[in-house]
Protein backbone atom coordinates (compact mmCIF):
# COMPACT_ATOMS: atom_id res chain seq x y z
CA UNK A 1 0.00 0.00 0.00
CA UNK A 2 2.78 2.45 0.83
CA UNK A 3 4.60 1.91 -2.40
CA UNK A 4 1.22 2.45 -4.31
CA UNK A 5 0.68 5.76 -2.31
CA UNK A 6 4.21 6.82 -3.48
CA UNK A 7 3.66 5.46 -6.83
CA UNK A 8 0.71 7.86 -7.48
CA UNK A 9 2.48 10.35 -6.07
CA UNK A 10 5.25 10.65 -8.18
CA UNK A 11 2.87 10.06 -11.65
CA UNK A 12 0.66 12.95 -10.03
CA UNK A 13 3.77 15.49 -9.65
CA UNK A 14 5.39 14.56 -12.92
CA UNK A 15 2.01 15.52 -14.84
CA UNK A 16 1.91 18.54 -12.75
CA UNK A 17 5.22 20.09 -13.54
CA UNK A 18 4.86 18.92 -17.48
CA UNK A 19 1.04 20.90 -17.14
CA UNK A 20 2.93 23.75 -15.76
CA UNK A 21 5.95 23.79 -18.52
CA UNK A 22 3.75 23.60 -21.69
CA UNK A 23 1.55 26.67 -20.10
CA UNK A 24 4.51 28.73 -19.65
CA UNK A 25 5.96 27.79 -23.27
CA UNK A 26 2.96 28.80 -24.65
CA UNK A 27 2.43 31.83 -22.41
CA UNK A 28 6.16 33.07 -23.64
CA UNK A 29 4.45 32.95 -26.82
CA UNK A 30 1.29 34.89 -26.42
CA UNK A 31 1.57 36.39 -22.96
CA UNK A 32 -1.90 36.00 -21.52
CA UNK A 33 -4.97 39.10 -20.61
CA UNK A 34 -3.63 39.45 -16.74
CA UNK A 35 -7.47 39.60 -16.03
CA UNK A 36 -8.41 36.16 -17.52
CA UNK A 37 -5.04 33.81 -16.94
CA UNK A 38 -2.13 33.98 -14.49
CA UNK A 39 1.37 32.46 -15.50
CA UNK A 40 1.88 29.43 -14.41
CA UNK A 41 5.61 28.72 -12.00
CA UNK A 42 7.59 26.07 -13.63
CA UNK A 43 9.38 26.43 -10.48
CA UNK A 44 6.61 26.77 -7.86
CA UNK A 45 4.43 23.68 -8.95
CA UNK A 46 5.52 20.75 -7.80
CA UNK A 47 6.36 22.73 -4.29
CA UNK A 48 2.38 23.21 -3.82
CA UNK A 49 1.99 19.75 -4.54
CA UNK A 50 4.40 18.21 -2.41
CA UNK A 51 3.89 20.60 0.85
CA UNK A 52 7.14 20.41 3.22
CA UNK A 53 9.37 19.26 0.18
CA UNK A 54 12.92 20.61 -0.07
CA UNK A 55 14.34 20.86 -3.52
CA UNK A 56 18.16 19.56 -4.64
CA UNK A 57 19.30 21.77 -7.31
CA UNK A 58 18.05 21.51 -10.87
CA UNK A 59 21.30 21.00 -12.22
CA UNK A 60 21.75 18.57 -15.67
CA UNK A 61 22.96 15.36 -13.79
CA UNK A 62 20.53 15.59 -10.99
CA UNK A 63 17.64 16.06 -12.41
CA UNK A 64 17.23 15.50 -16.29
CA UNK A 65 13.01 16.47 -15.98
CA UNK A 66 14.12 19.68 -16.10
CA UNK A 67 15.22 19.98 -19.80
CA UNK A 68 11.56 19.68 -20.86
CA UNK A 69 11.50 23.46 -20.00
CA UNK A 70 14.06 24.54 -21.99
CA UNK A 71 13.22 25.07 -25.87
CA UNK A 72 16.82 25.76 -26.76
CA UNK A 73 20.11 26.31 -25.32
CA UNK A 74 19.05 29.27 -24.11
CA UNK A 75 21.58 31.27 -21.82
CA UNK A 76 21.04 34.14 -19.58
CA UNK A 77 23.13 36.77 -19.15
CA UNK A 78 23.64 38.12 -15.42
CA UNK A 79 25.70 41.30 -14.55
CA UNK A 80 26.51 43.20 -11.03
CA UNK A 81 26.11 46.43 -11.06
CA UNK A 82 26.64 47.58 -7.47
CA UNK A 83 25.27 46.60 -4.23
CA UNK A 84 21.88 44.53 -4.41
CA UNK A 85 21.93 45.03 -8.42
CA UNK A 86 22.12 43.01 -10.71
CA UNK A 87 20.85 43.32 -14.65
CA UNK A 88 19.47 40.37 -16.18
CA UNK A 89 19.00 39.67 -19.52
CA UNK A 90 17.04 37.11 -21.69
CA UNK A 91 17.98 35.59 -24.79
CA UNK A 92 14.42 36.99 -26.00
CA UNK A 93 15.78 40.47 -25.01
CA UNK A 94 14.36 41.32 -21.74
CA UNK A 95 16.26 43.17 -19.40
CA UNK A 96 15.81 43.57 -15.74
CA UNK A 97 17.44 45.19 -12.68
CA UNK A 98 17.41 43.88 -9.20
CA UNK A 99 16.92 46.28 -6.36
CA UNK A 100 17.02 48.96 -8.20
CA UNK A 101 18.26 52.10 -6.89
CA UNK A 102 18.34 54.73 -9.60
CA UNK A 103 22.50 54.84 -9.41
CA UNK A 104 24.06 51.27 -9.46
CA UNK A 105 22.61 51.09 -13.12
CA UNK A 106 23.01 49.45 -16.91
CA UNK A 107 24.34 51.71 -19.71
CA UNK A 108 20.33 51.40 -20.60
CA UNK A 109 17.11 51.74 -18.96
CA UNK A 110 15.77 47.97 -18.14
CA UNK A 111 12.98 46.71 -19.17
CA UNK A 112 11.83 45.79 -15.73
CA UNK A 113 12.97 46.99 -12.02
CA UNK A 114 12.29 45.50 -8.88
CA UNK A 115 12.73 47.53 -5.69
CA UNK A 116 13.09 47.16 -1.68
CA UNK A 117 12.36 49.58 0.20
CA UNK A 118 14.99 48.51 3.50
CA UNK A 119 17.21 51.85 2.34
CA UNK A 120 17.59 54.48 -0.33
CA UNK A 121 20.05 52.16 -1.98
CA UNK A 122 17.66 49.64 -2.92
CA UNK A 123 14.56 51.39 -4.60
CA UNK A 124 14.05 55.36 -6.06
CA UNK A 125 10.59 57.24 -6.28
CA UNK A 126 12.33 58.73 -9.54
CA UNK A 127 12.86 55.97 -11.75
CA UNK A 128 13.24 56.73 -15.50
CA UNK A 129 10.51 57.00 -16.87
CA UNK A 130 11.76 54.52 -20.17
CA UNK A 131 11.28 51.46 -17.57
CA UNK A 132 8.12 49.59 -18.60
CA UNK A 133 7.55 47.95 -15.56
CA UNK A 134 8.73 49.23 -12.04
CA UNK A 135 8.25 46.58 -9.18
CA UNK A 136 8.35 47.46 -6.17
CA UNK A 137 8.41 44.65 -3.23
CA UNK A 138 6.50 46.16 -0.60
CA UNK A 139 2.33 46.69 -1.37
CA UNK A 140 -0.04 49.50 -0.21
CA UNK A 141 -2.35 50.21 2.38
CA UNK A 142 -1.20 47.28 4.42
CA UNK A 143 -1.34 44.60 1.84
CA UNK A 144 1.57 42.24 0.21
CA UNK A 145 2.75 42.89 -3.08
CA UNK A 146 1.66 40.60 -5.47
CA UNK A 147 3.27 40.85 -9.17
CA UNK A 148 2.78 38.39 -11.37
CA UNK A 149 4.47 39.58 -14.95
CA UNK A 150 4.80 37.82 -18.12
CA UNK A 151 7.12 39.88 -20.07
CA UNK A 152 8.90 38.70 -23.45
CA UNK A 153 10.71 35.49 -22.38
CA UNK A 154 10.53 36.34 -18.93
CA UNK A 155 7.96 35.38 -15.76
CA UNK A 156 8.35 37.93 -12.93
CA UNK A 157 7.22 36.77 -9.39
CA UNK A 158 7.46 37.67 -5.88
CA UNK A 159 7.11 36.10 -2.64
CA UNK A 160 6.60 38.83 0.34
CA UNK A 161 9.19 38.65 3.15
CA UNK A 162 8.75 40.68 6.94
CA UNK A 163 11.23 44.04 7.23
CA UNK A 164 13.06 45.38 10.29
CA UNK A 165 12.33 48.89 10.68
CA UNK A 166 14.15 51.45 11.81
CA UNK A 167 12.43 51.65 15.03
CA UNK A 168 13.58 47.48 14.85
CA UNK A 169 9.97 46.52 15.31
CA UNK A 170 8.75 43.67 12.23
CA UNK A 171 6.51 45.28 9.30
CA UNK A 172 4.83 42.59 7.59
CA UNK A 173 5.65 42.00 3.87
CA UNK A 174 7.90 45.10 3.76
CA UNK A 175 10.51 43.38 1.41
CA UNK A 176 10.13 40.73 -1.07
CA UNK A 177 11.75 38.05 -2.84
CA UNK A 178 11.61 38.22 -6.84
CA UNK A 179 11.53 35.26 -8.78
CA UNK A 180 12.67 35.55 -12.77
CA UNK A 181 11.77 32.14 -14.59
CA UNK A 182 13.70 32.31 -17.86
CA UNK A 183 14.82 29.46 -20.38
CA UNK A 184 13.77 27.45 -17.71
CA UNK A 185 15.87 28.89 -14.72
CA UNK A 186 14.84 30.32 -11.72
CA UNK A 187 16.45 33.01 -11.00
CA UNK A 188 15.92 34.55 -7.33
CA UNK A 189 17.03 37.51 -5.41
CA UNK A 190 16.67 37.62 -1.61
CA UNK A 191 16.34 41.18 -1.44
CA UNK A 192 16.97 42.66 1.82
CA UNK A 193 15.86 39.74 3.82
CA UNK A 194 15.69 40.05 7.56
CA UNK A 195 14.41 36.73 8.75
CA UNK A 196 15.15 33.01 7.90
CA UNK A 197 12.28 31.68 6.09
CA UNK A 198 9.27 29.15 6.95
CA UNK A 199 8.31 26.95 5.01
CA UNK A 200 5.83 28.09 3.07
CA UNK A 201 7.98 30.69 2.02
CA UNK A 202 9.67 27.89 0.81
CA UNK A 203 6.79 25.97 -0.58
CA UNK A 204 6.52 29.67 -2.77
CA UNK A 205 9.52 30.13 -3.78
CA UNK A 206 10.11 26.64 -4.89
CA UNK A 207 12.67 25.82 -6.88
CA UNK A 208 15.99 27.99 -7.45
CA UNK A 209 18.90 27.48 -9.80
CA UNK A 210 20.55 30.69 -9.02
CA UNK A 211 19.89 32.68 -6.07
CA UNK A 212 21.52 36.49 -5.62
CA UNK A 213 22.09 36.60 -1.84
CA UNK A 214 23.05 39.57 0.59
CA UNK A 215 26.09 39.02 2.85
CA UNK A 216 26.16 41.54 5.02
CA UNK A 217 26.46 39.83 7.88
CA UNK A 218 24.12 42.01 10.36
CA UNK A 219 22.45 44.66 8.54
CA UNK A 220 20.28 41.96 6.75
CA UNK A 221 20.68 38.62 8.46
CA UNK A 222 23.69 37.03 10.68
CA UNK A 223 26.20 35.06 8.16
CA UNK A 224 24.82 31.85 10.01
CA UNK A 225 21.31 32.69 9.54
CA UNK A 226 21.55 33.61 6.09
CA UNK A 227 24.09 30.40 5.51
CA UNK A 228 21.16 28.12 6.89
CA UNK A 229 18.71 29.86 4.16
CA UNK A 230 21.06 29.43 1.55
CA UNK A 231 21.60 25.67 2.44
CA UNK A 232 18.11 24.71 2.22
CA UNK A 233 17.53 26.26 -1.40
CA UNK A 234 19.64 24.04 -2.46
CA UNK A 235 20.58 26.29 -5.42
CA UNK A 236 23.16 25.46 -8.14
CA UNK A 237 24.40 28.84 -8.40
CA UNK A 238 25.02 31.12 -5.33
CA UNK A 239 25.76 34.78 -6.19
CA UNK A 240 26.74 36.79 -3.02
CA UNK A 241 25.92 40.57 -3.16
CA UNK A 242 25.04 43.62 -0.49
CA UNK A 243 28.80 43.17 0.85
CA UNK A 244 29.35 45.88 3.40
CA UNK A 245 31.33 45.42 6.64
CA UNK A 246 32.92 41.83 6.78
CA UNK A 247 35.03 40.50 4.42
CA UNK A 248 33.77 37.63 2.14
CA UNK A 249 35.43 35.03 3.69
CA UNK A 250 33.30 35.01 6.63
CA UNK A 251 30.10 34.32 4.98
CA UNK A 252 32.21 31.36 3.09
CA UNK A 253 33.10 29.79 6.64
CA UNK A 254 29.74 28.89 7.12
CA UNK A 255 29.39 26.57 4.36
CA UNK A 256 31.40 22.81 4.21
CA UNK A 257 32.55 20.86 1.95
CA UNK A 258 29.00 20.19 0.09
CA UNK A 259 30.05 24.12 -1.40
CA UNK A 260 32.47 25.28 -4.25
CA UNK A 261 33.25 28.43 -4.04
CA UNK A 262 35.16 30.57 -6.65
CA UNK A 263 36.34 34.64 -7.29
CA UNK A 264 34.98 35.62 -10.79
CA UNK A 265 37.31 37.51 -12.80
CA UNK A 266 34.08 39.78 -14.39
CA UNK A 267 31.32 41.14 -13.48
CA UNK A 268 29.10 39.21 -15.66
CA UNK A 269 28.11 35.43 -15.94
CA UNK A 270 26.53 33.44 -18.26
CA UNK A 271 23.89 30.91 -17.32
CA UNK A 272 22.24 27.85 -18.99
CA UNK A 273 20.49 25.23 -17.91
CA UNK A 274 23.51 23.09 -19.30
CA UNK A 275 26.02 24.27 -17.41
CA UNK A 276 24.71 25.19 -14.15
CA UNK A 277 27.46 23.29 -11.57
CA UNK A 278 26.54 19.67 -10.45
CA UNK A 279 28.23 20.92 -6.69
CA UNK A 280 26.43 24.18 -5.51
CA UNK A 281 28.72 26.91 -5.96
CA UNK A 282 28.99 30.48 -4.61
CA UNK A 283 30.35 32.03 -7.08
CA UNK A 284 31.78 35.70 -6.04
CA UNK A 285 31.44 38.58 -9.67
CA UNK A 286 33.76 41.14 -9.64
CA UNK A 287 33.11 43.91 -7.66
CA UNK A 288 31.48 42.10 -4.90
């Protein structure tokens, strides 16, 4: 009886994720009326299916499903620009800045910017006005942002995360986590995170390839606190960011021998779903 139960199980999830991939392929290609259809998560699903599950990373040898997502060897583009941002860019053209701040920024105006409010440095109430779509992570009135943007090639999510203010008392979903699923990646950045996560935070999130994560070591989350998040992603790619006080090597401490870790000799990387690492590895850009 138990190995039936598991059986079903694992028929029910694979039908679920290949459900989810074919809406998103065909969603890339005719983005759908945000009042009739939402985008579907190619990395969320299975996580609402399965609740408590923790994903291993998505890399090649680990987990071959994943190539059903990707239509061609498709590789994105990632570039630091300063602090908490980064520019992304799709192979269907789509550009987007992390955390962006209105002076850490591309020689162009993005097509997409997602914003924190935690300090100045991570959002502006001036943005250019050439930016098509300016996220930002925190909602109104009391309520959680809640983007859900099919752009080009691109799926834009969030997932809302508590903020320390400056008083130090806890404002609900005053930060947020964004989520970019390109040529079948998932692409997250922590933002300015001030809490480990639960797990349905995790259960939203779901599954990350590369995640952008601040190490700080206080003015976000402890380098312990932050290691423990970044250990139960499970990501393929870690890429740290929001380095002010410590030295790097202090964040790398926390992590043993299940890590890689590696000094970039650019500010730029280029990610497939081909050659994400089979080890996780934090992988420092230059400028970091």
């Amino acid at each position: 009886m138990m190995f039936r139960y598991f059986g079903y199980a694992f028929v029910a999830i694979v039908l679920l994720h290949l459900i989810a991939t074919d809406r998103v392929f065909a969603q890339a290609l005719s983005p759908p009326s945000p009042a009739v259809d939402r985008p579907v998560s190619q990395c969320q699903a299975i996580a609402e299916a399965v609740p408590g599950v923790s994903f291993a990373s998505a890399a090649p040898a680990t987990l071959p499903l994943v190539f059903a997502q990707a239509r061609r060897n498709e590789e994105v583009s990632i570039t630091y620009l300063g602090h908490s941002t980064f520019l992304i860019e799709t192979p269907g053209g789509v550009s987007i800045a992390t955390d962006f701040n209105g002076y850490n920024r591309p020689a162009a105006a993005p097509t997409v910017a997602t914003m924190n409010k935690a300090h100045s440095s991570h959002y502006t109430l001036t943005p250019d006005p050439a930016i098509r779509h300016v996220l930002h992570g925190w909602g109104d009135a009391g309520k959680a942002a809640d983007h859900h943007l099919m752009v080009g090639d691109a799926y834009v999510r969030n997932v809302p995360t508590d903020i320390r203010s400056r008083g130090g008392a806890m404002e609900a979903n005053g930060n947020s986590i964004f989520i970019f699923e390109v040529a079948g990646l998932c692409i997250g950045h922590l933002g300015h995170l001030h809490h480990e996560l639960t797990d349905s935070h995790y259960a939203a999130i779901g599954r990350l390839d590369v995640v952008m994560v601040p190490v700080d070591g206080g003015l976000t989350m402890g380098a312990e606190s932050m290691s423990r998040v970044v250990t139960r992603l499970r990501s393929a790619l870690i890429l740290p960011m929001h380095r002010r006080g410590p030295p790097i090597d202090r964040f790398l401490s926390m992590f043993g021998a299940g890590f890689d870790h590696r000094f970039g000799d650019s500010d730029r990387i280029t990610v497939s779903l081909r050659n994400l690492p089979e080890k996780p590895l934090i992988y420092i850009l230059k400028g970091v």
